[in-house]
Protein backbone atom coordinates (compact mmCIF):
# COMPACT_ATOMS: atom_id res chain seq x y z
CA UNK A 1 -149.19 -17.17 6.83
CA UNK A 2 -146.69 -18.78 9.70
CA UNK A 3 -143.73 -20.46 8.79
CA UNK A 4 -143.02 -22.71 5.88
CA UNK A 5 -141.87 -26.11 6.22
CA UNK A 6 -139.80 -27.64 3.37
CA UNK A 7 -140.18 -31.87 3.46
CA UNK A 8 -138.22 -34.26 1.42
CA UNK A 9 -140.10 -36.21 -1.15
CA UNK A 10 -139.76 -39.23 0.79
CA UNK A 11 -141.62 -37.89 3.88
CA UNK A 12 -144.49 -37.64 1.33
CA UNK A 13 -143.74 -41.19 -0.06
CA UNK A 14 -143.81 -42.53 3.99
CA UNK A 15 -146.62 -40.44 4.46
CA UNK A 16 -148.91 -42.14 2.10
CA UNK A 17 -147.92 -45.45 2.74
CA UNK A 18 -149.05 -44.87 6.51
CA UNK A 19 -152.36 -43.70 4.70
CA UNK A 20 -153.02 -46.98 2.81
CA UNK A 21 -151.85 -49.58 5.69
CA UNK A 22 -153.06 -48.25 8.61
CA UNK A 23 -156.31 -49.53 8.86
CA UNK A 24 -156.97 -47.00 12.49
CA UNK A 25 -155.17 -43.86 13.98
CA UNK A 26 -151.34 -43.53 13.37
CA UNK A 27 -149.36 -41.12 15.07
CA UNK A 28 -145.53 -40.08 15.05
CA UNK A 29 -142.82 -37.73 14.92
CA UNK A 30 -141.46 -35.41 12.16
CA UNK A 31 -137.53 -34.64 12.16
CA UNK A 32 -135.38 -32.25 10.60
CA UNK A 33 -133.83 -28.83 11.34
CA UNK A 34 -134.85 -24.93 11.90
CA UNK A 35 -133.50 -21.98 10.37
CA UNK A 36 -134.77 -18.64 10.65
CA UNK A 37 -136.48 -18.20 7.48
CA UNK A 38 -138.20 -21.84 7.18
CA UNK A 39 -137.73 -25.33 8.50
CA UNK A 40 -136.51 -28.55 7.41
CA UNK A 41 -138.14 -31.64 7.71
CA UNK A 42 -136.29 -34.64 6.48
CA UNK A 43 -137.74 -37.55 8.19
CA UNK A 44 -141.07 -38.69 9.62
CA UNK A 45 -141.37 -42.08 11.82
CA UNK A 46 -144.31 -43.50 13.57
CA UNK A 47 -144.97 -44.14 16.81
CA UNK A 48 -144.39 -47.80 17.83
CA UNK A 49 -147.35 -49.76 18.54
CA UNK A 50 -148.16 -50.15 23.09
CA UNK A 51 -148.58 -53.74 23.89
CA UNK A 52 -150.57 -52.39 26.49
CA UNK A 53 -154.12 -52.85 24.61
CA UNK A 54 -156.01 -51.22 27.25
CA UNK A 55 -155.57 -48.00 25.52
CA UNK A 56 -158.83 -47.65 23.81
CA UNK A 57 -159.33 -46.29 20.18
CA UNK A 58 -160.43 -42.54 21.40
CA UNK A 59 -157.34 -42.19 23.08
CA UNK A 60 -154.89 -42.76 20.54
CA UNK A 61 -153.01 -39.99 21.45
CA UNK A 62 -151.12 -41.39 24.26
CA UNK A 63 -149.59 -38.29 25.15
CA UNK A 64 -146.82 -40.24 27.62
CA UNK A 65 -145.91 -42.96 25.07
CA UNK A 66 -145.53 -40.76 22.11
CA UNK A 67 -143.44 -38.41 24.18
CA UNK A 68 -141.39 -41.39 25.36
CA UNK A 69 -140.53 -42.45 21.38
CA UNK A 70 -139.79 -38.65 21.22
CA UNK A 71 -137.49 -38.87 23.88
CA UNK A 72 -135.83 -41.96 22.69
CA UNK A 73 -135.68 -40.87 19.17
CA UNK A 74 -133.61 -37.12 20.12
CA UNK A 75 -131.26 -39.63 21.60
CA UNK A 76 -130.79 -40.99 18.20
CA UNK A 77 -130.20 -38.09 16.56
CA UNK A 78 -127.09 -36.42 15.32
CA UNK A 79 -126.10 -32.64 15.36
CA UNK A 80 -128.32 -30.36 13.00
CA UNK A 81 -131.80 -33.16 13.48
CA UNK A 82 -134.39 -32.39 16.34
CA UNK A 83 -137.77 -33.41 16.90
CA UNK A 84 -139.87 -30.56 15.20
CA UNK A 85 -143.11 -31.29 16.25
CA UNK A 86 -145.91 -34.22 15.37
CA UNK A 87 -147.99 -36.02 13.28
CA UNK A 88 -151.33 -37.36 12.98
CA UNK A 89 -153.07 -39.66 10.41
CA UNK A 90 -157.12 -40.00 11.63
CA UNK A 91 -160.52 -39.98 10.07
CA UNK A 92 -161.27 -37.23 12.93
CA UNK A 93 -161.64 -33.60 11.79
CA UNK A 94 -158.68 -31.74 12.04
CA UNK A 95 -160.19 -29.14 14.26
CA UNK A 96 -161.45 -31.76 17.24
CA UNK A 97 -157.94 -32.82 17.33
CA UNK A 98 -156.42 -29.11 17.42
CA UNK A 99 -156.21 -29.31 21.29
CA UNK A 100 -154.76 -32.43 21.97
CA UNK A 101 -152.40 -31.75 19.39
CA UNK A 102 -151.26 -29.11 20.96
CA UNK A 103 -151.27 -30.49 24.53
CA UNK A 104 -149.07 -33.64 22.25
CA UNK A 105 -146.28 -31.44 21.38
CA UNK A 106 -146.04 -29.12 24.57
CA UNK A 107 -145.34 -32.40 26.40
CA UNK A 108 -143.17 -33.80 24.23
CA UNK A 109 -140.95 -30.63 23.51
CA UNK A 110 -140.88 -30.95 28.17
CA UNK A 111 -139.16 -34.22 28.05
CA UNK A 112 -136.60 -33.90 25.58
CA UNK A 113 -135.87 -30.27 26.63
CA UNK A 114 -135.25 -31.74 30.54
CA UNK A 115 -132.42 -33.61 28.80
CA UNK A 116 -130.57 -30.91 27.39
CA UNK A 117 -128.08 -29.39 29.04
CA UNK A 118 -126.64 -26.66 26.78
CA UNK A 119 -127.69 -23.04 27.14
CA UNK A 120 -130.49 -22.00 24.64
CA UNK A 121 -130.16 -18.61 22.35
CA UNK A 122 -132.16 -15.72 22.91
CA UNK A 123 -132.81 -16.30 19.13
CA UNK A 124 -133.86 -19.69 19.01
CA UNK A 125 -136.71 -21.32 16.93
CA UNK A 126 -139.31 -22.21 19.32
CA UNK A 127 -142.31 -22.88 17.23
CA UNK A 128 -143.03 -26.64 17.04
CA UNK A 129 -145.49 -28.07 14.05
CA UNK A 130 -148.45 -30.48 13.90
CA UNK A 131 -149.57 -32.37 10.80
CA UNK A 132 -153.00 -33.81 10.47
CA UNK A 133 -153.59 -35.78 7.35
CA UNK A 134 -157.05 -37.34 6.50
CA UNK A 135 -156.15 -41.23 5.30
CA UNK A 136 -158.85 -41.09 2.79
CA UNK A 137 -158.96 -37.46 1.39
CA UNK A 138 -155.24 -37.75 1.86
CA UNK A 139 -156.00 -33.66 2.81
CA UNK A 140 -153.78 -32.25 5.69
CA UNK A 141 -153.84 -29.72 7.74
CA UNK A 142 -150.46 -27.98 9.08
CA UNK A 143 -150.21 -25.89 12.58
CA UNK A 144 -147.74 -24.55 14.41
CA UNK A 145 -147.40 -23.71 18.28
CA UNK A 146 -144.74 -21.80 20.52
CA UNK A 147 -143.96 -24.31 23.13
CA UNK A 148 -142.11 -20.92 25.00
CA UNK A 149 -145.77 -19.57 25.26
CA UNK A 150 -148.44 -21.58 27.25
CA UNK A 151 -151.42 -19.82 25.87
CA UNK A 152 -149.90 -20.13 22.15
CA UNK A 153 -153.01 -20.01 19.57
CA UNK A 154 -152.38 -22.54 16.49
CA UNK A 155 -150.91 -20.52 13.96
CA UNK A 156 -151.15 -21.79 9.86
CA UNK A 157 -148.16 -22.81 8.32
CA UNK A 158 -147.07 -23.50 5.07
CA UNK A 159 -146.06 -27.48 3.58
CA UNK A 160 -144.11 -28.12 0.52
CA UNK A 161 -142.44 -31.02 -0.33
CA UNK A 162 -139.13 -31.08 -2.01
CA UNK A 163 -137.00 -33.89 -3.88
CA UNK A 164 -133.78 -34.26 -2.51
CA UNK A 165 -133.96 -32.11 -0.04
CA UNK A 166 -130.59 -32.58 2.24
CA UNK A 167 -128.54 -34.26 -0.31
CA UNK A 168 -126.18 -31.15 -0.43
CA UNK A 169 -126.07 -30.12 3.28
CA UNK A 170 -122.48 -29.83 4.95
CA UNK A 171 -121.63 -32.44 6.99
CA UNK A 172 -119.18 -31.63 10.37
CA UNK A 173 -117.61 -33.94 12.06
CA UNK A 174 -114.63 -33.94 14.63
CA UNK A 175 -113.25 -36.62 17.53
CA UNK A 176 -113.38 -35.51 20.88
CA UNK A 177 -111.41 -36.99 23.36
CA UNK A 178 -112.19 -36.65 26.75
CA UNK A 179 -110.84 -36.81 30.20
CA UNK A 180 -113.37 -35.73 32.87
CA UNK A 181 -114.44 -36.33 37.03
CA UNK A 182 -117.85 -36.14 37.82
CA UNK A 183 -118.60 -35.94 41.53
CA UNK A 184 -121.07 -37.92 43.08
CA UNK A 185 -122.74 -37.56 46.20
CA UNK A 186 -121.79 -39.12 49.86
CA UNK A 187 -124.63 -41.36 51.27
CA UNK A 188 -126.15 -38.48 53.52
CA UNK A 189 -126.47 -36.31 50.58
CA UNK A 190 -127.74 -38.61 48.22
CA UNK A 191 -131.14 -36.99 48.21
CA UNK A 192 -131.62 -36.35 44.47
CA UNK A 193 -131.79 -39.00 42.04
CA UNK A 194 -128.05 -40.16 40.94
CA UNK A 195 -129.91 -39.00 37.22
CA UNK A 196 -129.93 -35.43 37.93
CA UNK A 197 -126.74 -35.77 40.28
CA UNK A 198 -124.83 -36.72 36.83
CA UNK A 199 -126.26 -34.22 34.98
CA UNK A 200 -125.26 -30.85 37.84
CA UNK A 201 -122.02 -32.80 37.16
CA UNK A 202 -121.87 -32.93 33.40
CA UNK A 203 -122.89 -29.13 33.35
CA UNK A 204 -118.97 -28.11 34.25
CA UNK A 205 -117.90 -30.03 30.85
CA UNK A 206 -120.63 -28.65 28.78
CA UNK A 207 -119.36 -24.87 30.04
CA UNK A 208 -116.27 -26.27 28.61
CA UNK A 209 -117.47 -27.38 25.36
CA UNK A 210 -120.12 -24.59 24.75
CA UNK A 211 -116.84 -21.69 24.81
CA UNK A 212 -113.95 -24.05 23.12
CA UNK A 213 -112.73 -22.47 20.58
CA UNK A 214 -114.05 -24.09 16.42
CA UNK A 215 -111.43 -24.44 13.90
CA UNK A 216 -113.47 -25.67 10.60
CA UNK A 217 -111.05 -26.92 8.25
CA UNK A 218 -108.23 -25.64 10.32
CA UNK A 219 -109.53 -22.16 10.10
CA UNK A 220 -111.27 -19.98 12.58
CA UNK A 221 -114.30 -18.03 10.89
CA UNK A 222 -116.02 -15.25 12.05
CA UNK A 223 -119.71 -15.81 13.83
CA UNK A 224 -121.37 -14.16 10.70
CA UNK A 225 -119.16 -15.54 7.72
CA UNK A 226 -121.22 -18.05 5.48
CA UNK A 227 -119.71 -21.51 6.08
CA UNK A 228 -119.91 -22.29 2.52
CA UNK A 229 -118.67 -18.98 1.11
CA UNK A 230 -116.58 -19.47 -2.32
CA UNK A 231 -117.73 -23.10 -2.09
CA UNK A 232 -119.92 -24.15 -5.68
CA UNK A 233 -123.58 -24.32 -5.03
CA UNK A 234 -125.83 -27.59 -4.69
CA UNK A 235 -122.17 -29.57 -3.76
CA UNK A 236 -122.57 -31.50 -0.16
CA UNK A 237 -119.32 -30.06 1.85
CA UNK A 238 -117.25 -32.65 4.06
CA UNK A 239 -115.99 -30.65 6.68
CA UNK A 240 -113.72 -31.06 10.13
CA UNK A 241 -113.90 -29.32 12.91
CA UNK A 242 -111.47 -29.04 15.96
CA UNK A 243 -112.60 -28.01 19.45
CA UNK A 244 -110.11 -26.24 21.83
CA UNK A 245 -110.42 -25.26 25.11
CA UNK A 246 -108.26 -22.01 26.79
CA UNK A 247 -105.78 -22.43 29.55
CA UNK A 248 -108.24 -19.58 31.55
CA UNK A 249 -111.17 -21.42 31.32
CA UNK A 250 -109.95 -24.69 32.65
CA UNK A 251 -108.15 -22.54 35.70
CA UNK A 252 -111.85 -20.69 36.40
CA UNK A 253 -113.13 -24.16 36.47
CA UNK A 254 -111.04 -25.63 38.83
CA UNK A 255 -112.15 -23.28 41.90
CA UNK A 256 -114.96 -24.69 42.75
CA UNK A 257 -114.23 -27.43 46.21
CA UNK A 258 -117.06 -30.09 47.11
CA UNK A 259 -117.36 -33.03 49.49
CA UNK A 260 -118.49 -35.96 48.04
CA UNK A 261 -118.36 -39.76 48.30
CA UNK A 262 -117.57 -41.25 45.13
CA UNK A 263 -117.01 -39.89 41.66
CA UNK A 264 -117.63 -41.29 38.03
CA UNK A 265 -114.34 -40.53 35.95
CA UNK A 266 -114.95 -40.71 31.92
CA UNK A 267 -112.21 -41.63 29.89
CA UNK A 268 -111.61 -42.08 25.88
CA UNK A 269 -113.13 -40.45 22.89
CA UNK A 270 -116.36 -39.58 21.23
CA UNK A 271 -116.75 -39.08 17.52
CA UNK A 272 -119.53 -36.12 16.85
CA UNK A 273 -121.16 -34.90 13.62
CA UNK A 274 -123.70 -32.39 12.44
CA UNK A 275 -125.41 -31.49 9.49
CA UNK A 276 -126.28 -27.68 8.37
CA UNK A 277 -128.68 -26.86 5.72
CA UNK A 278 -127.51 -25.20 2.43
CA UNK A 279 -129.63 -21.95 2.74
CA UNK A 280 -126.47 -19.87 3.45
CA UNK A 281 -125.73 -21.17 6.71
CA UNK A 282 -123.45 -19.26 9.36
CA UNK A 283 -120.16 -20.25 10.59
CA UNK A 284 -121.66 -19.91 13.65
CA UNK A 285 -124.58 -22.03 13.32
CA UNK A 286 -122.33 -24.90 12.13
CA UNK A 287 -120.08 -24.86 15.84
CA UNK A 288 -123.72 -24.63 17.56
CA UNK A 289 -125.12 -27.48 16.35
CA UNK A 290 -121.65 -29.57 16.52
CA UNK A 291 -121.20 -28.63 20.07
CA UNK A 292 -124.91 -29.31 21.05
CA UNK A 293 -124.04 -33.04 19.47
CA UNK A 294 -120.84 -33.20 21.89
CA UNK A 295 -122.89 -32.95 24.62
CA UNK A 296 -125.77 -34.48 23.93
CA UNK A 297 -123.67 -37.68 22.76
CA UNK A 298 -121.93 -37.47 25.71
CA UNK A 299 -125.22 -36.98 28.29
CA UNK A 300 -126.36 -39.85 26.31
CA UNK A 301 -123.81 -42.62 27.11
CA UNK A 302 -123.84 -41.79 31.12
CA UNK A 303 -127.52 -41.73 31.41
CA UNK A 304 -128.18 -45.42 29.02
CA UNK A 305 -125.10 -46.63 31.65
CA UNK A 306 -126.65 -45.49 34.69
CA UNK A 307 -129.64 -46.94 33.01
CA UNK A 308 -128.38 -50.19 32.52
CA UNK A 309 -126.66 -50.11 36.56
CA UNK A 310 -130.24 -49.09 37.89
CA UNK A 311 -131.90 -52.21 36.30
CA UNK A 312 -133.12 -54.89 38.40
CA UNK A 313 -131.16 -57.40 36.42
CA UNK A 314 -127.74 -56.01 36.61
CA UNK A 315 -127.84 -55.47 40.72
CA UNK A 316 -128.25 -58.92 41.36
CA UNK A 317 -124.72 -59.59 39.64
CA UNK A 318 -121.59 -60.55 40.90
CA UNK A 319 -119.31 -57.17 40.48
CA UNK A 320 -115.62 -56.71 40.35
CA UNK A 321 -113.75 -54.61 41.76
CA UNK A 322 -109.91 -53.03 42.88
CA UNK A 323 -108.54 -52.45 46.52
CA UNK A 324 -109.40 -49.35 46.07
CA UNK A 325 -112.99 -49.93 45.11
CA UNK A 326 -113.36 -48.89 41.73
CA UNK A 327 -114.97 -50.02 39.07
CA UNK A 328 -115.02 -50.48 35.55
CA UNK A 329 -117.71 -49.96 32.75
CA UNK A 330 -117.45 -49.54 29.04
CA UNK A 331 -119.81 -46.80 28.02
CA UNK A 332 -122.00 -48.13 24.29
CA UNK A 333 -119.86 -46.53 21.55
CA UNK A 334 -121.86 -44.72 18.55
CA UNK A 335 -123.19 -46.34 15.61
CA UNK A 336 -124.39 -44.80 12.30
CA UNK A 337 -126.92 -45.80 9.74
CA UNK A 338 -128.17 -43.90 6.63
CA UNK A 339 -131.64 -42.28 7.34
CA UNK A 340 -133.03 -44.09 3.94
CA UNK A 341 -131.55 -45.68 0.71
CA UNK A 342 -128.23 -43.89 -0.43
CA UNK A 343 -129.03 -40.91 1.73
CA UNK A 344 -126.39 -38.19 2.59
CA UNK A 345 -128.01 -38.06 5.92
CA UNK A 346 -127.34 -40.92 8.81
CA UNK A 347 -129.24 -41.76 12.39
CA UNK A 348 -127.06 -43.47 15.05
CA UNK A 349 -127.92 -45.81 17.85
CA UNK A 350 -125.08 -46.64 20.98
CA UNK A 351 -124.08 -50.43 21.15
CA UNK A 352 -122.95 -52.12 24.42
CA UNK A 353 -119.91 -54.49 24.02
CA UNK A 354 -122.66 -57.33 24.99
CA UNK A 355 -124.83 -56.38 22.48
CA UNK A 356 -125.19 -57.77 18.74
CA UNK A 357 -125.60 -56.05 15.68
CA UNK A 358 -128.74 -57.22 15.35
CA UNK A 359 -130.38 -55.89 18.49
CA UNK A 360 -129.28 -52.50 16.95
CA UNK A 361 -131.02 -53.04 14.01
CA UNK A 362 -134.04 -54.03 15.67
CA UNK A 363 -133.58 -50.78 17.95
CA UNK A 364 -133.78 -48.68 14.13
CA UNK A 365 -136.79 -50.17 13.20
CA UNK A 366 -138.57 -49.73 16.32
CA UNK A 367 -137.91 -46.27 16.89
CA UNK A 368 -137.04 -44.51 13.59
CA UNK A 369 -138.56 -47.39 11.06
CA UNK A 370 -135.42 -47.76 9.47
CA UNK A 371 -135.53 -51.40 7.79
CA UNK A 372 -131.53 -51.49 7.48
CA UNK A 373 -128.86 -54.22 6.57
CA UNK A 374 -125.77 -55.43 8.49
CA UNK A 375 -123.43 -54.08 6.06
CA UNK A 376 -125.36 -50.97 6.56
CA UNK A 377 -123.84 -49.81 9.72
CA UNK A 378 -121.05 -47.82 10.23
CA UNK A 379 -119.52 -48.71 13.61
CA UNK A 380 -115.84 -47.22 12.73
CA UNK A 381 -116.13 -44.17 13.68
CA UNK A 382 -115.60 -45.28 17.30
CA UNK A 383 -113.97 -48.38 18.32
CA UNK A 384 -115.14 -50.28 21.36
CA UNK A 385 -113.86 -49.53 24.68
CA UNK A 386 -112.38 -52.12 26.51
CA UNK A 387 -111.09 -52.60 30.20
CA UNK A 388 -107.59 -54.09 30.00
CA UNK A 389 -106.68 -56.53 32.60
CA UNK A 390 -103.34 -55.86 34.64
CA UNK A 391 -101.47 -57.90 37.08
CA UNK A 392 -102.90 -55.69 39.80
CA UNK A 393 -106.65 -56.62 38.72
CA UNK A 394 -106.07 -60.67 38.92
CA UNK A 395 -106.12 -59.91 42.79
CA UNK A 396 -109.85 -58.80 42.87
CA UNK A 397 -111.91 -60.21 45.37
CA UNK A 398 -115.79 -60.41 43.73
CA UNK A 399 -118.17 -58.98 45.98
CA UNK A 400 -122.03 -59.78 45.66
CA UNK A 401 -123.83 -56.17 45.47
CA UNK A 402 -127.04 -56.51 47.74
CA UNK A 403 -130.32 -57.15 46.06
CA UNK A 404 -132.60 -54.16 47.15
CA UNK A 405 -136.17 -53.15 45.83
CA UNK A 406 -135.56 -50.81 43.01
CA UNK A 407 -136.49 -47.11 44.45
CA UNK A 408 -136.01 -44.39 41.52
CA UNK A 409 -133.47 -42.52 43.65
CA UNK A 410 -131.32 -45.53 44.31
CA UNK A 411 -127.87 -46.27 42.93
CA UNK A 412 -125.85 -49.06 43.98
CA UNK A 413 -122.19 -49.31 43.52
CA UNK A 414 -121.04 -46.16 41.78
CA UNK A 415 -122.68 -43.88 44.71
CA UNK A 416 -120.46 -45.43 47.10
CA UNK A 417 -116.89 -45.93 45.32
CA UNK A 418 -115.33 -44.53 42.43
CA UNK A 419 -116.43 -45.44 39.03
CA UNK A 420 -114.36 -45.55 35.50
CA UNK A 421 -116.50 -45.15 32.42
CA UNK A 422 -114.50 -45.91 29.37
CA UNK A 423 -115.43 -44.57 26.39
CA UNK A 424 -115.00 -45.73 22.45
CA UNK A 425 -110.92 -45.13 20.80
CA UNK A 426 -111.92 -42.84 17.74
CA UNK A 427 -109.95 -43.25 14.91
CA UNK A 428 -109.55 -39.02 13.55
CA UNK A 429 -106.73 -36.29 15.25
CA UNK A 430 -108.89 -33.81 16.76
CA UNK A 431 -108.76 -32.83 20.53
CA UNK A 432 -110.78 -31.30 23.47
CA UNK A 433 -108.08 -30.42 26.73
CA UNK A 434 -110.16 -31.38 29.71
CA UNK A 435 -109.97 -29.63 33.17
């Protein structure tokens, strides 16, 4: 026997209500959290439907739009949750689907891993899982695959469902305020794609963030000491974190000299949580996964900007800015909203300053299936960012940025000025010193 997967109840519950409705082939994603001795899954949501009705009924496994969902979803998850693999939900025997099952996952576990940009453990879980349930027999079949192994055979793996599964996990949280340059290319360098020019740039910040220094509680453990030691048993742990960063590492960090045209300066604070299982997890694991959500929120923010700069729409404005060229963007600030009914566990979406509640709430649904109220979502963790007009600012000329045909590896604006990204004011006392 592989490894054994432990679902909440409710995965079973969605499950079977996918069964009954779904009148042809459903597919989606299942989400939770590794450990070494078995995995978590917490959460299963399907794939949206294409409007694109071209795709015919053999190819329901659309192995580029259910690895875009996948994408989007990891976005929308917070420290501790990760896409663990997929599932199915087809009349088709579970061994004709083996292969493109296992073509499904190795491409989506590609695009959400060329996102990352933390360093991976030697240790780390690797094995993704795929779930094929027969609507009418209701029988499934469970498989796992090591994405780190191209000719990885389908291995069996245990399924077990489990009633409130995460309700006493330990949640970590911690505010993060940050202060960072990113360089950006001149014009004759501007080769790559201004995507992968912010992330080379990013990577200096996540060295920062990946040796900072934890304090959990005000106390620094040891890698191996059980976060929850001397703590009663079954009792969800609210828990604060503090990340610091050495005097020596921001010196090493400043060496490095580079000519460049422009730069995108990030400014404000982030709010960053993660959940750990209750199977005696490490001190260790607990900074790991909180530091992985640092980053990823942060990644996150600067590529949905750069995003929203690179869309046809927003080029064709009229955009303000200094004497000195800059400019001045307010990064979406993080929003939270419970996973299901009076769960311990929350999803989060980013909201633009433009943007209504409601447009995040359709965002849930769409991508996670999460039918949630206004009063639902918690957007005070982070408050939004907003550019402050001076004295000096009423003297800005408005320039008219040149309509040109979008090219993938074309950036107007920030490429050729300086840019200032503001991020959300988080209300909480903890700090990250920036280079």
């Amino acid at each position: 026997m592989g490894r054994g997967y432990i679902v909440d109840d409710t995965v079973e519950v969605y499950l079977s209500k996918l069964c009954e409705q779904q009148s042809d082939n459903a597919t989606g994603l299942l989400i939770g959290q590794n450990s070494i001795q078995r995995d978590f899954v917490v959460m299963a949501c399907r794939t949206p439907s294409r409007d694109d009705t071209t795709v015919c009924a053999e190819k329901f496994l659309d192995k580029e739009w259910i690895s875009e969902h996948a994408r989007q979803v990891s976005r929308m998850l917070p420290g501790g949750l990760s896409v663990l693999g997929v599932f199915v939900i087809t009349d088709a025997d579970a061994k004709e689907t083996l292969a493109s099952l296992r073509q499904l996952v190795f491409t989506v576990q590609s695009l959400i891993s060329s996102e990352r940009l933390w360093t991976t453990d030697d240790n780390e879980i690797t094995d993704c899982v795929t779930l094929h349930i027969n609507p009418k027999s209701r029988k499934i079949s469970c498989r796992t695959f090591d994405i780190k192994d191209p000719k990885s055979l389908a291995k069996p793996a245990d399924w077990k469902y489990q009633s409130d599964l995460c309700s006493s996990w330990s949640t970590m949280s911690c505010c993060v305020n940050v202060d960072l340059f990113v360089p950006l290319p001149d014009n004759r360098a501007c080769s790559k794609s201004m995507d992968k020019c912010l992330k080379e740039g990013l990577k200096m910040w996540t060295y920062q963030v990946e040796n900072a220094v934890c304090l959990i509680d005000g106390t620094h453990f040891p890698d191996d000491a059980e976060l929850t030691a001397g703590q009663k048993r079954n009792v969800r742990q609210m828990l604060t974190a503090q990340l610091l960063v050495t005097p020596e590492q921001q010196h090493n960090l400043r060496d490095g000299i580079q000519q460049c045209g422009g730069g995108l300066s990030v400014r404000g604070a982030i709010h960053s949580r993660a959940y750990v299982h209750n199977n005696k997890p490490k001190a260790k694991l607990a900074e790991k996964l909180l530091k992985r959500d640092v980053v990823s929120t942060m990644v996150t923010r600067v590529q949905m900007l750069l995003d929203d700069l690179l869309a046809p729409e927003y080029q064709s404005k009229v955009v303000s800015r200094d004497k000195q060229g800059t400019e001045h963007f307010c990064l979406p600030h993080r929003v939270f909203c419970p996973a299901k009914v009076n769960g311990t566990l929350c999803m989060c979406d980013y909201q633009f300053n433009d943007e209504d509640p409601s447009e995040v709430i359709d965002r849930l649904k769409e991508m996670l299936d999460i039918d949630i109220a206004d009063q639902k979502l918690d957007s005070k963790q982070e408050i939004a960012a907003e550019v402050i007009e001076t004295r000096e600012r009423e003297d800005f000329t408005a320039e008219i940025v040149e309509v040109q045909e979008p090219k993938k590896n074309n950036y107007i604006g920030v490429a050729i000025a300086t840019a200032v990204a503001l991020l959300a004011t988080a209300a909480s006392m903890l700090y990250l010193n920036d280079i």
